[in-house]
Protein backbone atom coordinates (compact mmCIF):
# COMPACT_ATOMS: atom_id res chain seq x y z
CA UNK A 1 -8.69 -75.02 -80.54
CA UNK A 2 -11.55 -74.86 -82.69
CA UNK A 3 -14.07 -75.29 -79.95
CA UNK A 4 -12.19 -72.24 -78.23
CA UNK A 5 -12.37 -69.56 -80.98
CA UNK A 6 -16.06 -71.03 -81.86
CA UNK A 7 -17.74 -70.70 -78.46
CA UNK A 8 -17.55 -67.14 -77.99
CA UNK A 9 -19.68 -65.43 -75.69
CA UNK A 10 -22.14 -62.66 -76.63
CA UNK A 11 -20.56 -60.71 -73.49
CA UNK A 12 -16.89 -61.41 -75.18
CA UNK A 13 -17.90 -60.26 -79.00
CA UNK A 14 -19.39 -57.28 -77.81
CA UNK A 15 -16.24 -56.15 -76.15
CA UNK A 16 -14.06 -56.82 -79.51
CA UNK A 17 -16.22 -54.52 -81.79
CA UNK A 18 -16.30 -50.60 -81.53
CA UNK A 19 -19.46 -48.44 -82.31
CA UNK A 20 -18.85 -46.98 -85.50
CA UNK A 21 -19.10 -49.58 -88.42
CA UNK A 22 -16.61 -51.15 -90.95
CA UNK A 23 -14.48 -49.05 -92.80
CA UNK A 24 -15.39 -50.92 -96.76
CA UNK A 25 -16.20 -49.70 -100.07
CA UNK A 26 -20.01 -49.40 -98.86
CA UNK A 27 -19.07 -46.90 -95.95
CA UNK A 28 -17.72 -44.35 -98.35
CA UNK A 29 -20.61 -44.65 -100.63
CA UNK A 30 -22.99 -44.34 -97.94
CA UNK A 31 -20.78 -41.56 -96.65
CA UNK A 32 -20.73 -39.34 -99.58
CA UNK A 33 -24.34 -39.97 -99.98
CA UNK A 34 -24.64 -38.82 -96.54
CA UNK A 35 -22.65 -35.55 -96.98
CA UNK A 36 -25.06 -34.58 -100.27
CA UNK A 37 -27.97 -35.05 -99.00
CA UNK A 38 -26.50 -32.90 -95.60
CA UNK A 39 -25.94 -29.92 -98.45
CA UNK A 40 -29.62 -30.42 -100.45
CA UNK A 41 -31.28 -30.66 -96.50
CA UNK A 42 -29.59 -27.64 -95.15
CA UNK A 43 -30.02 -25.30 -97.89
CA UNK A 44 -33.99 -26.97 -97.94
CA UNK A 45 -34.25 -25.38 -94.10
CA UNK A 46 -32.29 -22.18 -94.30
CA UNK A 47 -33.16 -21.16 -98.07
CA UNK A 48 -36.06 -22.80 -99.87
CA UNK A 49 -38.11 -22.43 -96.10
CA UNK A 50 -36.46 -19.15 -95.61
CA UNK A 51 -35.85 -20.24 -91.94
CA UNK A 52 -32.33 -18.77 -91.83
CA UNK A 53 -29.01 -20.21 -91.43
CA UNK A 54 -29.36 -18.91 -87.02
CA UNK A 55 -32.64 -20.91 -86.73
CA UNK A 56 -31.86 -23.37 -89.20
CA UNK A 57 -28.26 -24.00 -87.38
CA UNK A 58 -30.01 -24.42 -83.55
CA UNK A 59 -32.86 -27.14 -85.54
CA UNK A 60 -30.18 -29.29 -86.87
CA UNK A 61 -27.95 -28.66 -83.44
CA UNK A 62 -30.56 -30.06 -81.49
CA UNK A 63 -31.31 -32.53 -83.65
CA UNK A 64 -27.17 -33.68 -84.04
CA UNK A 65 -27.28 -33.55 -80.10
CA UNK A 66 -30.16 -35.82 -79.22
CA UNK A 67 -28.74 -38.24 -81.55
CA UNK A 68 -25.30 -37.97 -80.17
CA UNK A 69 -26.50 -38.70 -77.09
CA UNK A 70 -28.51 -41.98 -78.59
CA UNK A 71 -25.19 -42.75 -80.40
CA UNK A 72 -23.03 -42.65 -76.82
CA UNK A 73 -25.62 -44.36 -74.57
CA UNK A 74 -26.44 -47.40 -77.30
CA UNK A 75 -24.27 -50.43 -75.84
CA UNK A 76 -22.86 -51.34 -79.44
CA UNK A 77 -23.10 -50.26 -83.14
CA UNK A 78 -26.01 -49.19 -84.09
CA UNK A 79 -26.84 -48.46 -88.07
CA UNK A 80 -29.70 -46.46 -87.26
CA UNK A 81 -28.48 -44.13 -84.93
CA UNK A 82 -24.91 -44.03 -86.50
CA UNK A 83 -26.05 -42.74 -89.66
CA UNK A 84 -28.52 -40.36 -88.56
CA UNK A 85 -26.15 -38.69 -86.45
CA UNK A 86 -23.61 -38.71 -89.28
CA UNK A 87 -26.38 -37.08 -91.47
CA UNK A 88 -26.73 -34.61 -88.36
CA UNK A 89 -22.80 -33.55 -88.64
CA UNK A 90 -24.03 -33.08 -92.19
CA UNK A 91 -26.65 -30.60 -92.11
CA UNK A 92 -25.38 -28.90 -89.15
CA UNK A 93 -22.38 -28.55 -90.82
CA UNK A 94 -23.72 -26.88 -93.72
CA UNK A 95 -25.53 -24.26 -91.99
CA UNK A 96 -22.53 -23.99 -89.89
CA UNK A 97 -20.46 -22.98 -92.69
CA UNK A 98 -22.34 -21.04 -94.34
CA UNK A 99 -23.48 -18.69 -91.80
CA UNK A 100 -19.86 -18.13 -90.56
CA UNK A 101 -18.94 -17.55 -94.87
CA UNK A 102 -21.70 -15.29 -95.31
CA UNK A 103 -23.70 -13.85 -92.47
CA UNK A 104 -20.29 -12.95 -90.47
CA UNK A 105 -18.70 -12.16 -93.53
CA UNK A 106 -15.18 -14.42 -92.66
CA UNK A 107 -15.22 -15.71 -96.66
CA UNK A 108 -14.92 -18.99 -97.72
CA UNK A 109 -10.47 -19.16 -97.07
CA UNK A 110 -11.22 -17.31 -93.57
CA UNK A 111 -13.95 -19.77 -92.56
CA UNK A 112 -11.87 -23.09 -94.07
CA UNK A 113 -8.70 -21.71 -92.34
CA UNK A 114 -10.85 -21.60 -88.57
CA UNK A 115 -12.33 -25.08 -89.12
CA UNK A 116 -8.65 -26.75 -90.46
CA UNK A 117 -7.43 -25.56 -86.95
CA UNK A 118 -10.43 -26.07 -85.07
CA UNK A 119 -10.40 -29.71 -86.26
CA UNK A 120 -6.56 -29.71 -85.68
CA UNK A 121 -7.19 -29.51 -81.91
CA UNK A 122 -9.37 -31.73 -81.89
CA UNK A 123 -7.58 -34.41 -82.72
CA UNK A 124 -4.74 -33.34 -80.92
CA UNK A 125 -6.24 -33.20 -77.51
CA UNK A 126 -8.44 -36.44 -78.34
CA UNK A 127 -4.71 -38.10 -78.74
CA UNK A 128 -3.34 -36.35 -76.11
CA UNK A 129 -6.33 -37.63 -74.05
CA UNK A 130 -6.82 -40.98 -75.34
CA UNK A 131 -3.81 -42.24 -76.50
CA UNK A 132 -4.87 -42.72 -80.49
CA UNK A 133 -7.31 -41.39 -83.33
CA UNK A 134 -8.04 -44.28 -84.52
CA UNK A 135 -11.76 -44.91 -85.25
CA UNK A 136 -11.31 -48.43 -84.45
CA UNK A 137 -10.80 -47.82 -80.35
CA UNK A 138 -14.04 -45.77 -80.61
CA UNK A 139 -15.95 -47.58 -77.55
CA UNK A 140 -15.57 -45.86 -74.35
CA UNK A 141 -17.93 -42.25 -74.51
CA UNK A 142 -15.04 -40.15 -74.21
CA UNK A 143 -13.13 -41.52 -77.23
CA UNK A 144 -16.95 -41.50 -78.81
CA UNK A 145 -17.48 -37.91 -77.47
CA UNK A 146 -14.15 -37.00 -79.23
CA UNK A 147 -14.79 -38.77 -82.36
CA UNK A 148 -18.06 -36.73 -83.14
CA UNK A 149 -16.74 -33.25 -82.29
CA UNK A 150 -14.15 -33.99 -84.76
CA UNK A 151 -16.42 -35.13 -87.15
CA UNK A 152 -18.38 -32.04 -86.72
CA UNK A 153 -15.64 -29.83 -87.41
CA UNK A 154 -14.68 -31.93 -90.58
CA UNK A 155 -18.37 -31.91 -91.74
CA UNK A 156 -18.18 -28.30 -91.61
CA UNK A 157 -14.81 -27.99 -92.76
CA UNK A 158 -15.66 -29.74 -95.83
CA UNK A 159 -19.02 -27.51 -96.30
CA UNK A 160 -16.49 -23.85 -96.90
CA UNK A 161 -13.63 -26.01 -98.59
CA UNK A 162 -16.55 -27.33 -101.41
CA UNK A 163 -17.91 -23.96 -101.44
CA UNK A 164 -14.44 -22.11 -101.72
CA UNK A 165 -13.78 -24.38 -104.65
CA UNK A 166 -16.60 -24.30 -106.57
CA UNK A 167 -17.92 -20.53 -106.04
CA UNK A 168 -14.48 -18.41 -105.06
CA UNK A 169 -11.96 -20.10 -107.06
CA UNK A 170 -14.99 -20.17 -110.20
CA UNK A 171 -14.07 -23.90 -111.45
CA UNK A 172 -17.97 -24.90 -110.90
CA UNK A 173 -19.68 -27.75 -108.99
CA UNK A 174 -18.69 -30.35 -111.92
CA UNK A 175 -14.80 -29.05 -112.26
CA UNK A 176 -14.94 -29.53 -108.07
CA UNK A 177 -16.48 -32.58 -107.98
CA UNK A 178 -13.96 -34.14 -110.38
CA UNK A 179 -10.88 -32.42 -108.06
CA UNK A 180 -12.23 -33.90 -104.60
CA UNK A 181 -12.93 -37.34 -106.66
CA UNK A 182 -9.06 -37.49 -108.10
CA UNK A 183 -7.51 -36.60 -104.19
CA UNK A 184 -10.49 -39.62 -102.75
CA UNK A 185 -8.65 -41.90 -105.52
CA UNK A 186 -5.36 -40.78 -104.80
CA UNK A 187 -5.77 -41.51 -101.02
CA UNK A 188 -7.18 -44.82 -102.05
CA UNK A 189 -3.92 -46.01 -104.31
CA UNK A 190 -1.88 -44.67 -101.01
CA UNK A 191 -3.77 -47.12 -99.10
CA UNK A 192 -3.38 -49.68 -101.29
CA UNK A 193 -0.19 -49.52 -102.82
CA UNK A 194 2.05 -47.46 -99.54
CA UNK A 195 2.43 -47.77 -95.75
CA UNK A 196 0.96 -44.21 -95.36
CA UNK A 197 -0.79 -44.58 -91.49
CA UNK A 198 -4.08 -45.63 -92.01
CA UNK A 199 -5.29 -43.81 -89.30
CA UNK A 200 -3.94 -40.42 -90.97
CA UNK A 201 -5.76 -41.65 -94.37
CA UNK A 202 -8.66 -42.12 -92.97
CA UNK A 203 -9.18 -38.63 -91.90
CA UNK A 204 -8.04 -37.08 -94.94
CA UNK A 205 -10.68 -38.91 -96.45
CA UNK A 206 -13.45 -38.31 -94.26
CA UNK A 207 -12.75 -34.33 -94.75
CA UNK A 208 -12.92 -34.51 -98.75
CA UNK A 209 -15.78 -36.78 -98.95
CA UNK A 210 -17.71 -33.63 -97.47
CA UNK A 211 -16.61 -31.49 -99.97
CA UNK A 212 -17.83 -33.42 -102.74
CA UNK A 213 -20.63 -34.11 -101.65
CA UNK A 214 -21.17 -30.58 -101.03
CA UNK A 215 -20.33 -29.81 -104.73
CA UNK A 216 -22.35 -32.62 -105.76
CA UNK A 217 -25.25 -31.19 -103.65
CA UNK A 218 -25.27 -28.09 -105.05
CA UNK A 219 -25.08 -29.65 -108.75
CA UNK A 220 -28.35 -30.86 -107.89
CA UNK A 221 -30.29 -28.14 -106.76
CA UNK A 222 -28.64 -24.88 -107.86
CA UNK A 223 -30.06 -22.81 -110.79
CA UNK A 224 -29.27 -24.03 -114.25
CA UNK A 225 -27.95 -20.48 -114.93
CA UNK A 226 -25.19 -20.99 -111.67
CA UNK A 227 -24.30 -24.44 -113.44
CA UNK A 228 -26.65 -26.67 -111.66
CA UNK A 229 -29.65 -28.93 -112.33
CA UNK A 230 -32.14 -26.67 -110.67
CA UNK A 231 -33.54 -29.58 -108.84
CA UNK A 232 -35.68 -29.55 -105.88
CA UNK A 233 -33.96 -29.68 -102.68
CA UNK A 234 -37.05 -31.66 -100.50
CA UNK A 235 -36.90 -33.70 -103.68
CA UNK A 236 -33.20 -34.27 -104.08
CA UNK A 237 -32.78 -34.82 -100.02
CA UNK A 238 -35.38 -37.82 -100.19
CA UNK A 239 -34.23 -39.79 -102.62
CA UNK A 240 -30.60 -39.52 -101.03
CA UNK A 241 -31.78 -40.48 -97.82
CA UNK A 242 -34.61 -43.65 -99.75
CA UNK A 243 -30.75 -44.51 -101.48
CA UNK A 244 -29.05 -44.39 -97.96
CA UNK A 245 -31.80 -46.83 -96.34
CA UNK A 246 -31.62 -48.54 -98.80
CA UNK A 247 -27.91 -49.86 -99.07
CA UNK A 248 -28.49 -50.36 -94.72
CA UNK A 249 -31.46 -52.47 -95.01
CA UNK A 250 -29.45 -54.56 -98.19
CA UNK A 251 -25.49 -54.67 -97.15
CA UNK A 252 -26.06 -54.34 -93.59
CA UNK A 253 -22.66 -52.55 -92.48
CA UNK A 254 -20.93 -54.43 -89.62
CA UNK A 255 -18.97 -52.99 -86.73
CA UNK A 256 -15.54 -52.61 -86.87
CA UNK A 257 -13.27 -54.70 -84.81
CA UNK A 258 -11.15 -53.01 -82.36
CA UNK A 259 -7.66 -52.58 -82.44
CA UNK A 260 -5.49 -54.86 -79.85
């Protein structure tokens, strides 16, 4: 019996691990790494370059859809190309957001309320057309193809929810921070300590890791005077993305096992 489970093929292990990587400790750092340095980016395009959130929107969509497409063609889980499009969803969604807040005028609740349904179909039709949410069935290109839109949406959710906090509601990017942080921990005792649906955790904790890290970008590189560090954004983006290399090269995510 040992023999059996021991003399697995290549061919065979490929087929039992989906494209997206483990779901650990490590993937929420890198994650929420991820999401700041898609806030300190963005506003490094559309503000400090003066490019424009139009222009700067259409860069980081072409960018998000070349390495979609790298994402969807690669035969199995690739670190590289998983995380770069995740940092795509990031920066697209920031520019997203913010145009929709501010250049169209919705407001932070307006835009938020669009993206909560927009996201909301998504996963309803990727259910109704695949059977399940879960991130651990991601292998064939339409689940994949399903699984990025609605991380798209939540990336840009997350962009208007930080922003709606922290600016709109005036508690500040630290008084944010620490309110996204305590609802992250409080999804993490439910998976621990209750038989909440993992799946439905899981998503709820993909959307508020954005909006920290949004907060937690803006900390960095928003005026002193508007409560932040003043920092510089090129600055601020490269040593998130040196610290996101980084913990690849070191840990080495693995791929998730699929569900059976």
């Amino acid at each position: 019996m040992l023999g059996e489970h021991t003399m697995i093929s290549h061919e065979n292990l490929s087929k039992t691990l989906s494209k997206v990587p483990e779901v650990t400790l490590l993937f929420w750092i890198i994650k929420i790494a991820a999401t700041t340095l898609g806030e300190t980016a963005g506003d490094a395009l559309s503000m400090s370059l003066n490019l424009g959130y139009v222009i700067s929107t259409a860069i980081f969509a072409v960018i998000f859809a070349v390495f979609v497409g790298l994402q969807i063609k690669a035969k199995k889980y690739n670190s590289f190309f998983y995380w770069a499009t995740i940092i795509a969803t990031t920066t697209l969604g920031t520019t997203i957001a913010d145009f929709v807040d501010r250049t169209l005028g919705v407001g932070y609740a307006g835009g938020s309320l669009i993206l909560l349904i927009l996201l909301g179909l998504s996963l309803f039709v990727w259910y109704l057309s695949c059977g399940t949410i879960s991130v651990k069935s991601i292998q064939s290109a339409k689940s994949e193809a399903f699984y990025w839109l609605t991380i798209m949406f939540s990336q840009t959710l997350g962009t208007a929810l930080g922003d709606w906090t922290a600016d709109t509601q005036g508690l500040g990017y630290t008084s944010a921070a620490l309110i996204f942080g305590t609802l992250l921990l409080v999804l993490a005792i439910c998976y621990f300590y209750t038989k909440i649906s993992r799946t439905l955790l899981f998503w709820l904790a993909f959307v508020l890791t954005r909006p920290l890290g949004a907060v937690l970008g803006d900390f960095l590189d928003k005026p002193i005077a508007h409560g932040g560090l003043d920092l510089s954004r090129f600055s601020a983006s490269f040593v998130l993305l040196a610290f996101i290399v980084v913990c690849l090269m070191v840990f080495k995510p693995k791929a998730a096992q699929t569900s059976h």
